[in-house]
Structure formats: C-alpha cells, structure tokens
C-alpha atoms as a PDB file:
ATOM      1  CA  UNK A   1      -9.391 -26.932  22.378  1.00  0.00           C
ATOM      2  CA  UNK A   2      -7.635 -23.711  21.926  1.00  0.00           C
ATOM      3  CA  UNK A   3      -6.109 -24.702  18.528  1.00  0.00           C
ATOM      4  CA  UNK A   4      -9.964 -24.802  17.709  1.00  0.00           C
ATOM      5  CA  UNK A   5     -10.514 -21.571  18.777  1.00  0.00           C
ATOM      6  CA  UNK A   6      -7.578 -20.602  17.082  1.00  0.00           C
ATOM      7  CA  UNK A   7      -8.543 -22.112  13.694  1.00  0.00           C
ATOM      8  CA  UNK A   8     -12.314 -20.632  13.726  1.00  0.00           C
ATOM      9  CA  UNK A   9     -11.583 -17.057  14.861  1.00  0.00           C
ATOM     10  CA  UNK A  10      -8.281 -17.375  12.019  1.00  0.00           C
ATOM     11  CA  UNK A  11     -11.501 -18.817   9.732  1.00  0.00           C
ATOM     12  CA  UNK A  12     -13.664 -16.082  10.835  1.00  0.00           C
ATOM     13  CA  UNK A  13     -11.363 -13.215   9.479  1.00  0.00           C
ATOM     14  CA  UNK A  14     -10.820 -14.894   6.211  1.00  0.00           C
ATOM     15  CA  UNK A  15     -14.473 -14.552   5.828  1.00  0.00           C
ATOM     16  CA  UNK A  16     -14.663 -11.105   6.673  1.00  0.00           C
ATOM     17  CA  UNK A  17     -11.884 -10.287   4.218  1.00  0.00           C
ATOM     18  CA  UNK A  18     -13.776 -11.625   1.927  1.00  0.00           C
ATOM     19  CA  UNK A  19     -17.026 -10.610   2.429  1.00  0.00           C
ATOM     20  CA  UNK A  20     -19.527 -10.303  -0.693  1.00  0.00           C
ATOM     21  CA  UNK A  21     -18.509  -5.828  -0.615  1.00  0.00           C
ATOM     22  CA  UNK A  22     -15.250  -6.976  -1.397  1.00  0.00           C
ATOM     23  CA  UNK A  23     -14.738  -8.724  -4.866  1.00  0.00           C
ATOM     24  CA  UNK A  24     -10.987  -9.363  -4.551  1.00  0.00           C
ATOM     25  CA  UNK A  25      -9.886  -9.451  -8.490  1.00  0.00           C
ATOM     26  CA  UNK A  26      -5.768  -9.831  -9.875  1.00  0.00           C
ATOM     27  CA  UNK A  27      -5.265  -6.640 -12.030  1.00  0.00           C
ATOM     28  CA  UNK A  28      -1.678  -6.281 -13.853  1.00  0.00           C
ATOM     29  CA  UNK A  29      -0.121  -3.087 -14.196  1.00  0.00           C
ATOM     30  CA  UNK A  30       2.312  -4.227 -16.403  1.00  0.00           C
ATOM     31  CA  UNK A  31       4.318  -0.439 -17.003  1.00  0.00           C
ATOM     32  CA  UNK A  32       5.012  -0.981 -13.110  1.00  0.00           C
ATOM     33  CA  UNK A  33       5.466  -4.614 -13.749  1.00  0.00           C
ATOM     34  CA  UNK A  34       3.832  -5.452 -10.658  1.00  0.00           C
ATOM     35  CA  UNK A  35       0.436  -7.128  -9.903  1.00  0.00           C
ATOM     36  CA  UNK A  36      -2.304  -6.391  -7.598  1.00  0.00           C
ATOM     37  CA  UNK A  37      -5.146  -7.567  -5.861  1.00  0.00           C
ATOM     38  CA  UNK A  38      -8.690  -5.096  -5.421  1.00  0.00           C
ATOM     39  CA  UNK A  39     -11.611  -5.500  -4.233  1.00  0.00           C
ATOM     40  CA  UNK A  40     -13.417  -3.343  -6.782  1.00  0.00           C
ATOM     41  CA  UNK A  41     -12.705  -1.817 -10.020  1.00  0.00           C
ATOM     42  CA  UNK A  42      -9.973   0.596 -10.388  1.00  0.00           C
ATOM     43  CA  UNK A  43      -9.518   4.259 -11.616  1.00  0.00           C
ATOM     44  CA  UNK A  44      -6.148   5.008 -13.023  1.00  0.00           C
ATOM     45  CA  UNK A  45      -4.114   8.328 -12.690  1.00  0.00           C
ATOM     46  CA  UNK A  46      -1.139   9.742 -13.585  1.00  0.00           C
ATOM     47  CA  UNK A  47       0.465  13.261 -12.488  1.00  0.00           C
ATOM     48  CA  UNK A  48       4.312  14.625 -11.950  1.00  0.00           C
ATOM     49  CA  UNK A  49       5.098  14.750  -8.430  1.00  0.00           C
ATOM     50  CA  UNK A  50       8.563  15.418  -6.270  1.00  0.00           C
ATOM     51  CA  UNK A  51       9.824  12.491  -4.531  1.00  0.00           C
ATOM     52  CA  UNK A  52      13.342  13.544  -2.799  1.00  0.00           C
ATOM     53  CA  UNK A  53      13.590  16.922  -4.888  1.00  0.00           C
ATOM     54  CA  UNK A  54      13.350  14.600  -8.207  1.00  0.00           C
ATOM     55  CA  UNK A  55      10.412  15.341 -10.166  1.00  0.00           C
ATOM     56  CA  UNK A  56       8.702  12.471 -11.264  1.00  0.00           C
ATOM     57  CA  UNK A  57       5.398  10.439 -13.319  1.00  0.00           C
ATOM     58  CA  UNK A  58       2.974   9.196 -10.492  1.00  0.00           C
ATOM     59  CA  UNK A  59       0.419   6.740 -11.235  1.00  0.00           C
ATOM     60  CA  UNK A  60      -1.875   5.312  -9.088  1.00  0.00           C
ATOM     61  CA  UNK A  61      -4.705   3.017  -9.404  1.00  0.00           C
ATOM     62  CA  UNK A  62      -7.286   2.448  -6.911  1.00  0.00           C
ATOM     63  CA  UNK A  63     -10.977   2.015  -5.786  1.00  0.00           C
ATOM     64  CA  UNK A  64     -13.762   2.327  -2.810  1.00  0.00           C
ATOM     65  CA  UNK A  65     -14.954  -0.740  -1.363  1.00  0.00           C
ATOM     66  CA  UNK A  66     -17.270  -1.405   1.980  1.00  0.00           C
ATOM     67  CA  UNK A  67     -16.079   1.893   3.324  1.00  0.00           C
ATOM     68  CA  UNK A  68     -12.531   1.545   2.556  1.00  0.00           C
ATOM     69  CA  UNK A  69     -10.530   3.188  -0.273  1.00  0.00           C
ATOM     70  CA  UNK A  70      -7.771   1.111  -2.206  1.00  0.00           C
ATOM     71  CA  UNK A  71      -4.288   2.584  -4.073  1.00  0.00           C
ATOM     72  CA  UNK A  72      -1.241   1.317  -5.149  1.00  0.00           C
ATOM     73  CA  UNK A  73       1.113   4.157  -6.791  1.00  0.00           C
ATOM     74  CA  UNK A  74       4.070   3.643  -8.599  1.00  0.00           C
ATOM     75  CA  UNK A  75       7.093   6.090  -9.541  1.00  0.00           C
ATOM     76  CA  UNK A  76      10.167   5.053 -11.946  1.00  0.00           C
ATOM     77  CA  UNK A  77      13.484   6.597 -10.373  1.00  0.00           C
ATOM     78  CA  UNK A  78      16.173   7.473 -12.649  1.00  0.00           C
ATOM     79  CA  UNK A  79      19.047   7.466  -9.651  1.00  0.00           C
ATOM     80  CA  UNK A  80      18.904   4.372  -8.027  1.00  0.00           C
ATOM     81  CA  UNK A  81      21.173   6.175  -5.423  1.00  0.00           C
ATOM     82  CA  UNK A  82      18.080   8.314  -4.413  1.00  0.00           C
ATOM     83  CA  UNK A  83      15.956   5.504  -3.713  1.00  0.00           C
ATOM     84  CA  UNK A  84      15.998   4.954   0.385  1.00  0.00           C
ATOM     85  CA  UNK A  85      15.622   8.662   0.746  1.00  0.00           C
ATOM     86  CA  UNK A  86      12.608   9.046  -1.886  1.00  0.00           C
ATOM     87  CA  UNK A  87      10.669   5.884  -0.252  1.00  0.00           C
ATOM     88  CA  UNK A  88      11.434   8.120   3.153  1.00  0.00           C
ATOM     89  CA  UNK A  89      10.395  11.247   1.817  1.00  0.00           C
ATOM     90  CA  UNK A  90       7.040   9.372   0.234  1.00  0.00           C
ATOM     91  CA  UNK A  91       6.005   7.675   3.244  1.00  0.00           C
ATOM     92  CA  UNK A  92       6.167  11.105   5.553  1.00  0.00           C
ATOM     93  CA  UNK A  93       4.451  12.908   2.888  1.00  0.00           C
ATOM     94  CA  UNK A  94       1.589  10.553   3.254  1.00  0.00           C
ATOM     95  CA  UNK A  95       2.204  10.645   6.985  1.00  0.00           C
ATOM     96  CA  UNK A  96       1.609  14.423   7.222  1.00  0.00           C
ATOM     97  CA  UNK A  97      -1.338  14.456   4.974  1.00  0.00           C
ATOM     98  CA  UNK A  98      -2.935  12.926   7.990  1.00  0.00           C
ATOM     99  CA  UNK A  99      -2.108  15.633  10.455  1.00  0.00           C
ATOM    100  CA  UNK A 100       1.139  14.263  11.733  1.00  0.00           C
ATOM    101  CA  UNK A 101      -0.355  10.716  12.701  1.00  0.00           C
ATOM    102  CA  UNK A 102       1.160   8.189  15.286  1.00  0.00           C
ATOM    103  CA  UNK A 103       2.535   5.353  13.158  1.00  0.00           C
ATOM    104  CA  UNK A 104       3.705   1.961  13.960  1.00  0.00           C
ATOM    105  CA  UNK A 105       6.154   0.238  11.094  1.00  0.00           C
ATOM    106  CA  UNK A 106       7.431  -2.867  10.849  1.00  0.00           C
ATOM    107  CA  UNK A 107       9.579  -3.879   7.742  1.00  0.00           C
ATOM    108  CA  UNK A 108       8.026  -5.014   4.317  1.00  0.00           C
ATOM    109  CA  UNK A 109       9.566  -6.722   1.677  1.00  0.00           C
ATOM    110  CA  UNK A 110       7.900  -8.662  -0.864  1.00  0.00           C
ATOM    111  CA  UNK A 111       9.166 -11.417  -2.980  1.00  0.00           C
ATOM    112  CA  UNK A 112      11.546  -9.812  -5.647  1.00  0.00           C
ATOM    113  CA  UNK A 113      11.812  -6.229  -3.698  1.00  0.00           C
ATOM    114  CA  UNK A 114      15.005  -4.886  -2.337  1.00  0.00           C
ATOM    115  CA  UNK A 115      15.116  -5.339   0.904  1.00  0.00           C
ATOM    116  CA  UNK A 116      15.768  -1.590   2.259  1.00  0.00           C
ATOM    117  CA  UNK A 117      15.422   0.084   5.300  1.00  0.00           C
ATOM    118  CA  UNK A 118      13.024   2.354   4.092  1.00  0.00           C
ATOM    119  CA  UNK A 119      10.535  -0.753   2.743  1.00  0.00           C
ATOM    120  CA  UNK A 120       8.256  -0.595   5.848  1.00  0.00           C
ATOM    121  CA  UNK A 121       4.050  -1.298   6.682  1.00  0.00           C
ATOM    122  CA  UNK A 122       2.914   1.384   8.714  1.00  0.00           C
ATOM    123  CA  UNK A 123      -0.271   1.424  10.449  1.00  0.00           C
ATOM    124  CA  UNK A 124      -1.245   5.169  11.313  1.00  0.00           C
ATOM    125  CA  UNK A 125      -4.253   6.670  12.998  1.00  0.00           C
ATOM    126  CA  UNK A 126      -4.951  10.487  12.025  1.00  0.00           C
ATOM    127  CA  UNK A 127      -7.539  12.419  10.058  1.00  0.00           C
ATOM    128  CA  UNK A 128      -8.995  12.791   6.838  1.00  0.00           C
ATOM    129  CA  UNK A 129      -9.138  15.698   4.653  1.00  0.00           C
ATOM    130  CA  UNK A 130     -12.946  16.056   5.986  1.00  0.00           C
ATOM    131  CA  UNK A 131     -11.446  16.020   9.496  1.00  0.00           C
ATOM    132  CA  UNK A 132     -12.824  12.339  10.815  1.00  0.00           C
ATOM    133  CA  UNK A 133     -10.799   9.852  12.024  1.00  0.00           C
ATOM    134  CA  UNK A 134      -9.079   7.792   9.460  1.00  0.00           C
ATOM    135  CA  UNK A 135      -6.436   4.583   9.828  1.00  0.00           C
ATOM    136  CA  UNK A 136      -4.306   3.936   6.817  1.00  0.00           C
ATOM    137  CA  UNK A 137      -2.531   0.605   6.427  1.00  0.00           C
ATOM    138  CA  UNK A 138       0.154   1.223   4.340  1.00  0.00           C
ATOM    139  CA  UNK A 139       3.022  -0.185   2.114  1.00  0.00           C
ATOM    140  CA  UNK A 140       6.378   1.587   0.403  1.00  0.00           C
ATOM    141  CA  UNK A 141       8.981  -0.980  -1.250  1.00  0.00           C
ATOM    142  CA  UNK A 142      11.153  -0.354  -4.203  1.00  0.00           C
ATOM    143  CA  UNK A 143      12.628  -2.585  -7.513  1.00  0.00           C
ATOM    144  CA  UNK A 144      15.543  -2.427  -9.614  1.00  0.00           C
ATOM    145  CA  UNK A 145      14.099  -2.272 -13.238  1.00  0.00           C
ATOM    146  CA  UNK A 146      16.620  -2.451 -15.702  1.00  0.00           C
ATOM    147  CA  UNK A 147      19.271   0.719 -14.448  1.00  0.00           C
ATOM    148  CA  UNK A 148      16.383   2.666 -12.750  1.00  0.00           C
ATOM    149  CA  UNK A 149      14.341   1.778  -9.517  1.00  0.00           C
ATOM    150  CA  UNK A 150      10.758   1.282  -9.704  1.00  0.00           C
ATOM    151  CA  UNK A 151       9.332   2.623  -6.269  1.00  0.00           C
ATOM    152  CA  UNK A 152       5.492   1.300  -5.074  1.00  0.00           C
ATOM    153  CA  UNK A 153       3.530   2.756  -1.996  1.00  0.00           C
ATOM    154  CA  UNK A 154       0.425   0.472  -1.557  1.00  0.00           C
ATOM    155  CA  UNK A 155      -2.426   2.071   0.926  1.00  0.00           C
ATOM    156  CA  UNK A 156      -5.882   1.080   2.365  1.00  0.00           C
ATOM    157  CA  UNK A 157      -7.612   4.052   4.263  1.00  0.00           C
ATOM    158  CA  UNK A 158     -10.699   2.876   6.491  1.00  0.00           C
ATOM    159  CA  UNK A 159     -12.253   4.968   9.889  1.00  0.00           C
ATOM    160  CA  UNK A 160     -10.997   2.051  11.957  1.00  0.00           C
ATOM    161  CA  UNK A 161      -8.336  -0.698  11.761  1.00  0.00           C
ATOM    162  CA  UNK A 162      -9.334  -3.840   9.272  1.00  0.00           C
ATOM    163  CA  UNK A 163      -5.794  -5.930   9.285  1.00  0.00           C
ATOM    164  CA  UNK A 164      -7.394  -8.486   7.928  1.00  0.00           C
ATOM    165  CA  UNK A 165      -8.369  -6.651   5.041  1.00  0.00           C
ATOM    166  CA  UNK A 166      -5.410  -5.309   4.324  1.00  0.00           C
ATOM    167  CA  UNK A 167      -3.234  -8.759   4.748  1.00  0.00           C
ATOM    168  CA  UNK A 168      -5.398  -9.527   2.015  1.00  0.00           C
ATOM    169  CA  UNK A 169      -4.759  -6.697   0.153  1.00  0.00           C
ATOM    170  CA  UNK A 170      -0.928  -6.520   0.963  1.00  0.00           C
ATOM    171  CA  UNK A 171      -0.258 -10.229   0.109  1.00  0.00           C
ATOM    172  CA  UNK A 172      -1.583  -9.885  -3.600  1.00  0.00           C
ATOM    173  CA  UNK A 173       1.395  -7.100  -4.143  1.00  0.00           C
ATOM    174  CA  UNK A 174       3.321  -9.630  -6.787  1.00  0.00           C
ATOM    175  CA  UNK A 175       6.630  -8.524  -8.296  1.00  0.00           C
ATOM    176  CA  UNK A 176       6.864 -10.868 -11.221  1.00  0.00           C
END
C-alpha cells in the first residue's frame, strides 16, 4: 500500500512538471557546448562581467514560463586555476542580489563536470528586485574545454518552491 502511494504522489509531480504552461524543449548551445532543457522559448544575451576580478563574456539564455523565469549562463575562463573561486564568487553574487538570502546547498555535478567543491544546488528564499518574495533553485558547475574552463550557473526563480520543476529543469543540463 504505501509503495502505491509512493508511486502516484511520485506520478503526480511528474505531471505537474509537465503541465501544458510548460513545453519542456532540448535547445543546444553549442559555443558553451552544453545542452539544455526549457520550458519556453529562449532570449539570448551576452555582456562582459567580473567573475573573481577576471573580466569576462556572459551569455545567458532563458525564458518565463507559468510564473517562473528560466536561465542558464555560461562564462569561458582563461585560468583554469581561478575556477573554484569564480564559481564562489558567482554563486554569492547571485546570492546577494536577493538581499542576503538563507540558502541550503548540496553538491552538483553533472555527467562530464568537474567535480569541485564549489559545484553546488542551492535553494534560497529572498526577494526580488520588486521586493516580493522570490525562491531561486539554482545550479553553478564548471568544464575543462580545451586549456580553459567553461563555467555554467543554471537558475529557476519562482515566488514559492517548485522542486519538481526544477529536477526537471536541472536534469536536462547535458555536457556532451
């Protein structure tokens, strides 16, 4: 019996993660040689940014979808010795764009990704630029491309917690 409960409430977030707002497609970014996994069609941005006092090409792609915004960003690093502390200094810049959120991190490396310290999924509640609450469920990880590092901070910002959605979300992160 409780397997059964198990299985339909385990059935029952699968639906809602895919639900007909969200129309999960594969996109390949092939300059980040990475693909991803939205639920709606994506922008695309670039602009220079400093990770760990290195200046840097951003670019991002990402989308709205049933009240929840989608971005993956991506960053080529020419010093592969800077790479723990840039993925560090990334994920507490996004940290303190939310007004100094609580976060919770556990470790996150995908298939083909170094597996560093610093490659985490944080969950952390905190507000928006418009001052409501926000949760973002978010990813950093890093590469080795050639002799630079290819760094990657995935993101899904909703009002409340959706894990299911972003499981989804997270698990279509491929590093060919």
């Amino acid at each position: 019996m409780n397997w059964t409960l198990t299985g339909a409430a385990s059935a029952l977030l699968g639906l809602a993660a895919c639900s007909p707002a969200l129309n999960w497609r594969s996109v390949a970014l092939p300059e980040a040689a990475l693909t991803i996994t939205l639920p709606c069609k994506p922008d695309h941005a670039t602009r220079k940014v400093e990770l760990a006092g290195t200046p840097v090409d951003l670019s991002m792609v990402g989308c709205e979808a049933d009240g929840a915004t989608f971005a993956v960003s991506h960053a080529t690093l020419a010093d592969p010795a800077q790479t723990g502390v840039a993925l560090a200094h990334w994920r507490a810049a996004v940290l303190a764009r939310l007004g100094g959120a609580q976060a919770h991190e556990v470790p996150f490396v995908p298939r083909n990704a170094l597996p560093l310290p610093q490659s985490v999924r944080t969950v952390a509640q905190g507000k928006g630029p418009d001052g409501q609450a926000v949760t973002a469920q978010a990813v950093w990880f890093a590469r080795t491309v050639g002799p630079q590092m290819q760094l990657y901070h995935a993101v899904v910002y909703t009002p409340r917690p959706r894990p299911e959605v972003a499981d989804t979300f997270f698990s279509g992160l491929v590093l060919p």
